[in-house]
C-alpha atoms as a PDB file:
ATOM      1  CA  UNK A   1      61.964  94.170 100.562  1.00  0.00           C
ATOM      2  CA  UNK A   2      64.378  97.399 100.554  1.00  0.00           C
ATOM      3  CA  UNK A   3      62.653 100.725 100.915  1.00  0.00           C
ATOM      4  CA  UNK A   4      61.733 102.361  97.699  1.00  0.00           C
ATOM      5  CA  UNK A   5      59.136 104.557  96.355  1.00  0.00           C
ATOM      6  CA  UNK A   6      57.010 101.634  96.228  1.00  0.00           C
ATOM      7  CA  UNK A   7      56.948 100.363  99.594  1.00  0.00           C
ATOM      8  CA  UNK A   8      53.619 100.796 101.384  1.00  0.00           C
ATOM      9  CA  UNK A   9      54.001 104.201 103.926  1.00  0.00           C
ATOM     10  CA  UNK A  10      52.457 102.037 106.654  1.00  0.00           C
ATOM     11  CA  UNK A  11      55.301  99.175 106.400  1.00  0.00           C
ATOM     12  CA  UNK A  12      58.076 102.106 106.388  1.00  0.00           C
ATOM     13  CA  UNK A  13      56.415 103.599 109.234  1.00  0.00           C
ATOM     14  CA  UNK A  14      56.168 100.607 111.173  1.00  0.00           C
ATOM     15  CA  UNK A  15      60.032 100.172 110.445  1.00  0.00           C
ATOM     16  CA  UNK A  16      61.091 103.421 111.092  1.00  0.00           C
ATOM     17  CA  UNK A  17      58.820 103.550 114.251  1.00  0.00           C
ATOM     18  CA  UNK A  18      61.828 101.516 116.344  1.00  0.00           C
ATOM     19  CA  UNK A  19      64.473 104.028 115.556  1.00  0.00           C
ATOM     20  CA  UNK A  20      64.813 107.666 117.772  1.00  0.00           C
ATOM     21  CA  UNK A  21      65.188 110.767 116.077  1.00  0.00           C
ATOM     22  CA  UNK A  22      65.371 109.412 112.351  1.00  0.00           C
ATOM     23  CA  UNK A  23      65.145 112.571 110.018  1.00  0.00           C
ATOM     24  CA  UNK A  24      61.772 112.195 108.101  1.00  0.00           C
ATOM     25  CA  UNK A  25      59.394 114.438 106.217  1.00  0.00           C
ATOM     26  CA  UNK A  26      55.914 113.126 107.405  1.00  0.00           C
ATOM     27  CA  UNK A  27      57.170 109.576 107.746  1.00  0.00           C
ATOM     28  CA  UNK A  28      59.359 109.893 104.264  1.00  0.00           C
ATOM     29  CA  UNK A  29      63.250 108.885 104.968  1.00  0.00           C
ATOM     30  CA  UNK A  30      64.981 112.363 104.541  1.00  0.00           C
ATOM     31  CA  UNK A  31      68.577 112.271 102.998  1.00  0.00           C
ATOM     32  CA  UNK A  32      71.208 114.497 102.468  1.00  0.00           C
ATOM     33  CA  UNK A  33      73.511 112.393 100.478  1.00  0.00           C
ATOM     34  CA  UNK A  34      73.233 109.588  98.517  1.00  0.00           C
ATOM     35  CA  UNK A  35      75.229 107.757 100.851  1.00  0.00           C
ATOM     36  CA  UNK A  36      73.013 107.725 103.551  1.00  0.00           C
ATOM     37  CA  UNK A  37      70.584 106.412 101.118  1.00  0.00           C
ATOM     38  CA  UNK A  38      72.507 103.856 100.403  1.00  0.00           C
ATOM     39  CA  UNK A  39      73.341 103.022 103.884  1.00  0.00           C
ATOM     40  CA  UNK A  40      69.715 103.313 104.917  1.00  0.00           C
ATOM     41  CA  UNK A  41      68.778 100.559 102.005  1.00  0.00           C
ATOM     42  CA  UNK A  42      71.691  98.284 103.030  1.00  0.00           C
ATOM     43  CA  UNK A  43      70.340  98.179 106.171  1.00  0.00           C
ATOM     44  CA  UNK A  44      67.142  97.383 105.381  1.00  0.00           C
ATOM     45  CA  UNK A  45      68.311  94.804 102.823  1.00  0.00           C
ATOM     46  CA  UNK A  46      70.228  92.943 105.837  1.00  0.00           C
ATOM     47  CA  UNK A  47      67.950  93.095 108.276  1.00  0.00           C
ATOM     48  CA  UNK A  48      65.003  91.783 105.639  1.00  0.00           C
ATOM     49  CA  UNK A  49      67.397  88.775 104.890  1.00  0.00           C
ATOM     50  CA  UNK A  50      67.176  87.922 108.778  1.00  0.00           C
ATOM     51  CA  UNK A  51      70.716  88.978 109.368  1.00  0.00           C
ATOM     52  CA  UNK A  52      69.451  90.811 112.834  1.00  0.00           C
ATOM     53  CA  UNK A  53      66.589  91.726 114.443  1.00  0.00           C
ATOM     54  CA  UNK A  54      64.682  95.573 114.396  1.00  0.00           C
ATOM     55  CA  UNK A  55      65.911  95.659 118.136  1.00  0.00           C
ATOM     56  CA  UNK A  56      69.199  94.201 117.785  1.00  0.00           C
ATOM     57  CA  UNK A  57      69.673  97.315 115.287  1.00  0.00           C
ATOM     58  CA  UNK A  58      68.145 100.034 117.442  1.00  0.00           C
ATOM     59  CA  UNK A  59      69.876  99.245 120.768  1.00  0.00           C
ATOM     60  CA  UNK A  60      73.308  99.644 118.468  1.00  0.00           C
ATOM     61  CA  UNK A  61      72.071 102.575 116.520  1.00  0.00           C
ATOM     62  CA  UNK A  62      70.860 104.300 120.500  1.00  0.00           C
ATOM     63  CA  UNK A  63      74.188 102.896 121.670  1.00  0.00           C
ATOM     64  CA  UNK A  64      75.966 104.577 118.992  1.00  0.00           C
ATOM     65  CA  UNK A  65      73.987 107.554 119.101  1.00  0.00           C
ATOM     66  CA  UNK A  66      75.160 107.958 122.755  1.00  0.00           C
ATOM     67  CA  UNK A  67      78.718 107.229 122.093  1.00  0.00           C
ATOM     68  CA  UNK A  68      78.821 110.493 119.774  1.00  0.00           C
ATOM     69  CA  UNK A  69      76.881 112.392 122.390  1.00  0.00           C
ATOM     70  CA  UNK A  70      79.365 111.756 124.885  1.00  0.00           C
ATOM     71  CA  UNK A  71      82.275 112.799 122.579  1.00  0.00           C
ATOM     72  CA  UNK A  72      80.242 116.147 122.319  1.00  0.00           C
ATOM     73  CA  UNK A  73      78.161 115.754 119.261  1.00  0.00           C
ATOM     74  CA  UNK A  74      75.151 118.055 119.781  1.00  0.00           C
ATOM     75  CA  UNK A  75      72.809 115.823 118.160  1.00  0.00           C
ATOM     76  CA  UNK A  76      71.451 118.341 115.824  1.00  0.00           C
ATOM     77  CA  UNK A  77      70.648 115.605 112.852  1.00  0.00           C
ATOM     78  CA  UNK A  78      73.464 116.369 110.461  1.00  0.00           C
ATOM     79  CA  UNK A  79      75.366 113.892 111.952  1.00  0.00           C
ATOM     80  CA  UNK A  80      72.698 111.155 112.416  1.00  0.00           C
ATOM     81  CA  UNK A  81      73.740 108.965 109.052  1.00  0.00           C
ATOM     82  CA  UNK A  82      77.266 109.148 110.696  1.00  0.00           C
ATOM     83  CA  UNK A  83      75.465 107.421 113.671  1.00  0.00           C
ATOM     84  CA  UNK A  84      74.060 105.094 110.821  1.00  0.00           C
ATOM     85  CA  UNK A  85      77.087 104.051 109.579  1.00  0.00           C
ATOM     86  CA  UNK A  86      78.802 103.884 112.549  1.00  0.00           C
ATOM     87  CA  UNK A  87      75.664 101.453 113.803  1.00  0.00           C
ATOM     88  CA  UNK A  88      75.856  99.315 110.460  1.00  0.00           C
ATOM     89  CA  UNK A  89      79.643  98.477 110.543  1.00  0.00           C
ATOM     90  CA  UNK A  90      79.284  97.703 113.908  1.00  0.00           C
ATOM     91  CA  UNK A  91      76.577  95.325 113.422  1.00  0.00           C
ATOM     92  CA  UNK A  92      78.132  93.575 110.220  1.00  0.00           C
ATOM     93  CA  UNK A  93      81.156  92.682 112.669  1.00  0.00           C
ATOM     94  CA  UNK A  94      79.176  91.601 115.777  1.00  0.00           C
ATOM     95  CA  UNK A  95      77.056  89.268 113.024  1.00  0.00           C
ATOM     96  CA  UNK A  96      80.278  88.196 111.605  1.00  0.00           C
ATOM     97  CA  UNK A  97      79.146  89.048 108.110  1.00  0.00           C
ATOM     98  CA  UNK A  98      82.860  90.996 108.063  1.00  0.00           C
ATOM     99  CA  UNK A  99      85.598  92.027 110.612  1.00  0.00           C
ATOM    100  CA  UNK A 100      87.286  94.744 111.022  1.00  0.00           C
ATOM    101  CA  UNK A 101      90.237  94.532 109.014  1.00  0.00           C
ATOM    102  CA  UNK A 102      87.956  93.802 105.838  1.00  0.00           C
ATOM    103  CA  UNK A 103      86.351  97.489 106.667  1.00  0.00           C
ATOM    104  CA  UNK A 104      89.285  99.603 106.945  1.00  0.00           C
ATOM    105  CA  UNK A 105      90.378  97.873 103.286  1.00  0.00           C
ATOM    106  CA  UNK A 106      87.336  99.181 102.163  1.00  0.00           C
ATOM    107  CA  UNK A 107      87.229 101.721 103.540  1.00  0.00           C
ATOM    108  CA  UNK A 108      90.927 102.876 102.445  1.00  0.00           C
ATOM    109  CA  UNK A 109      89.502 101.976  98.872  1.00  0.00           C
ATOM    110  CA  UNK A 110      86.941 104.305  98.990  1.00  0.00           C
ATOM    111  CA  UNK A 111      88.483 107.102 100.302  1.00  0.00           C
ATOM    112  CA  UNK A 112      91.202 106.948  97.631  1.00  0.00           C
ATOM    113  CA  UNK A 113      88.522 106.548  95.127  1.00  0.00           C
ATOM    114  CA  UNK A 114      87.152 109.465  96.856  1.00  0.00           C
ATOM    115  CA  UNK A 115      89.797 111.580  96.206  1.00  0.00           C
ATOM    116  CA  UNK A 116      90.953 111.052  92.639  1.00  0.00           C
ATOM    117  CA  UNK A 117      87.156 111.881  91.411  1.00  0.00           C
ATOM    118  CA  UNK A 118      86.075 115.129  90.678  1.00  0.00           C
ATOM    119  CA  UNK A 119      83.425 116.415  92.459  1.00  0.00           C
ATOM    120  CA  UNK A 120      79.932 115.806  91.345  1.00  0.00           C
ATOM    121  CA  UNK A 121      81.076 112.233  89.330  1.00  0.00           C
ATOM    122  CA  UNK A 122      80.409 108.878  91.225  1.00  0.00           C
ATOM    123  CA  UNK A 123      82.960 107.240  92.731  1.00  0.00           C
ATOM    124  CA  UNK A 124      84.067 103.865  91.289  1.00  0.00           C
ATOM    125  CA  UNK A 125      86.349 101.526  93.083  1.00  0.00           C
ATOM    126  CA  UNK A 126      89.011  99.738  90.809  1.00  0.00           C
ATOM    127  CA  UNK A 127      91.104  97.290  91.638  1.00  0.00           C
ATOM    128  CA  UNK A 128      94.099  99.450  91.832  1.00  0.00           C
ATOM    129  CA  UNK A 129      92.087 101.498  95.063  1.00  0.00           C
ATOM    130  CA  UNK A 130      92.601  97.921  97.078  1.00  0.00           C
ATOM    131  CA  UNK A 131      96.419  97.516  95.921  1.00  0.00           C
ATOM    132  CA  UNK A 132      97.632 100.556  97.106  1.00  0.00           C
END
């Protein structure tokens, strides 16, 4: 099951409990765009399909977490869905779910999408975002 605003605050607790310095508001996910949402629920979705383990995902979240550090992020929580993401494509590859030249397509895509939309609309891939 994916996190919503059903899932029982004990089971999100106990899956948020493996993860250092994830933004919450008395155990509530806290999010500051819906694309960390979205990359929060992915993850979730994966790793409740068996695709990896809690601690395969927190040693690469920690690991990625560090990376950033290193390369001078002052690890003040704005950036920690960056980590996220970061962690997630990471993981997708290692799994072999995706490589990396399928991610920078997509991720070309989007931020063409990105940019044609005005601000406050969604952004909708079509297929002309993957031709270009």
């Amino acid at each position: 099951m994916i996190y919503s605003s059903e899932t029982p605050k004990e089971n999100l607790t106990s899956i948020l409990s493996g993860i250092s310095n994830f933004p919450n508001d008395d155990g509530e996910p806290v999010f500051r765009a819906p694309w960390e949402a979205q990359a929060f629920a992915l993850t979730l979705h994966l790793f409740n399909k068996g695709l990896f383990t809690w601690p395969e995902w927190a040693e690469i979240l920690t690991d990625e977490i560090k990376l950033a550090q290193g390369k001078g992020d002052p690890d003040l929580g704005q950036t920690y869905y960056n980590h996220w993401l970061n962690a997630l494509e990471r993981i997708v590859e290692t799994k072999k779910l995706t490589n990396s030249m399928t991610l920078a397509k997509y991720q070309k895509a989007w931020r063409q999408a990105a940019e044609r939309t005005p601000h406050g609309l969604p952004i909708e891939l079509t297929q002309h975002d993957f031709e270009t």
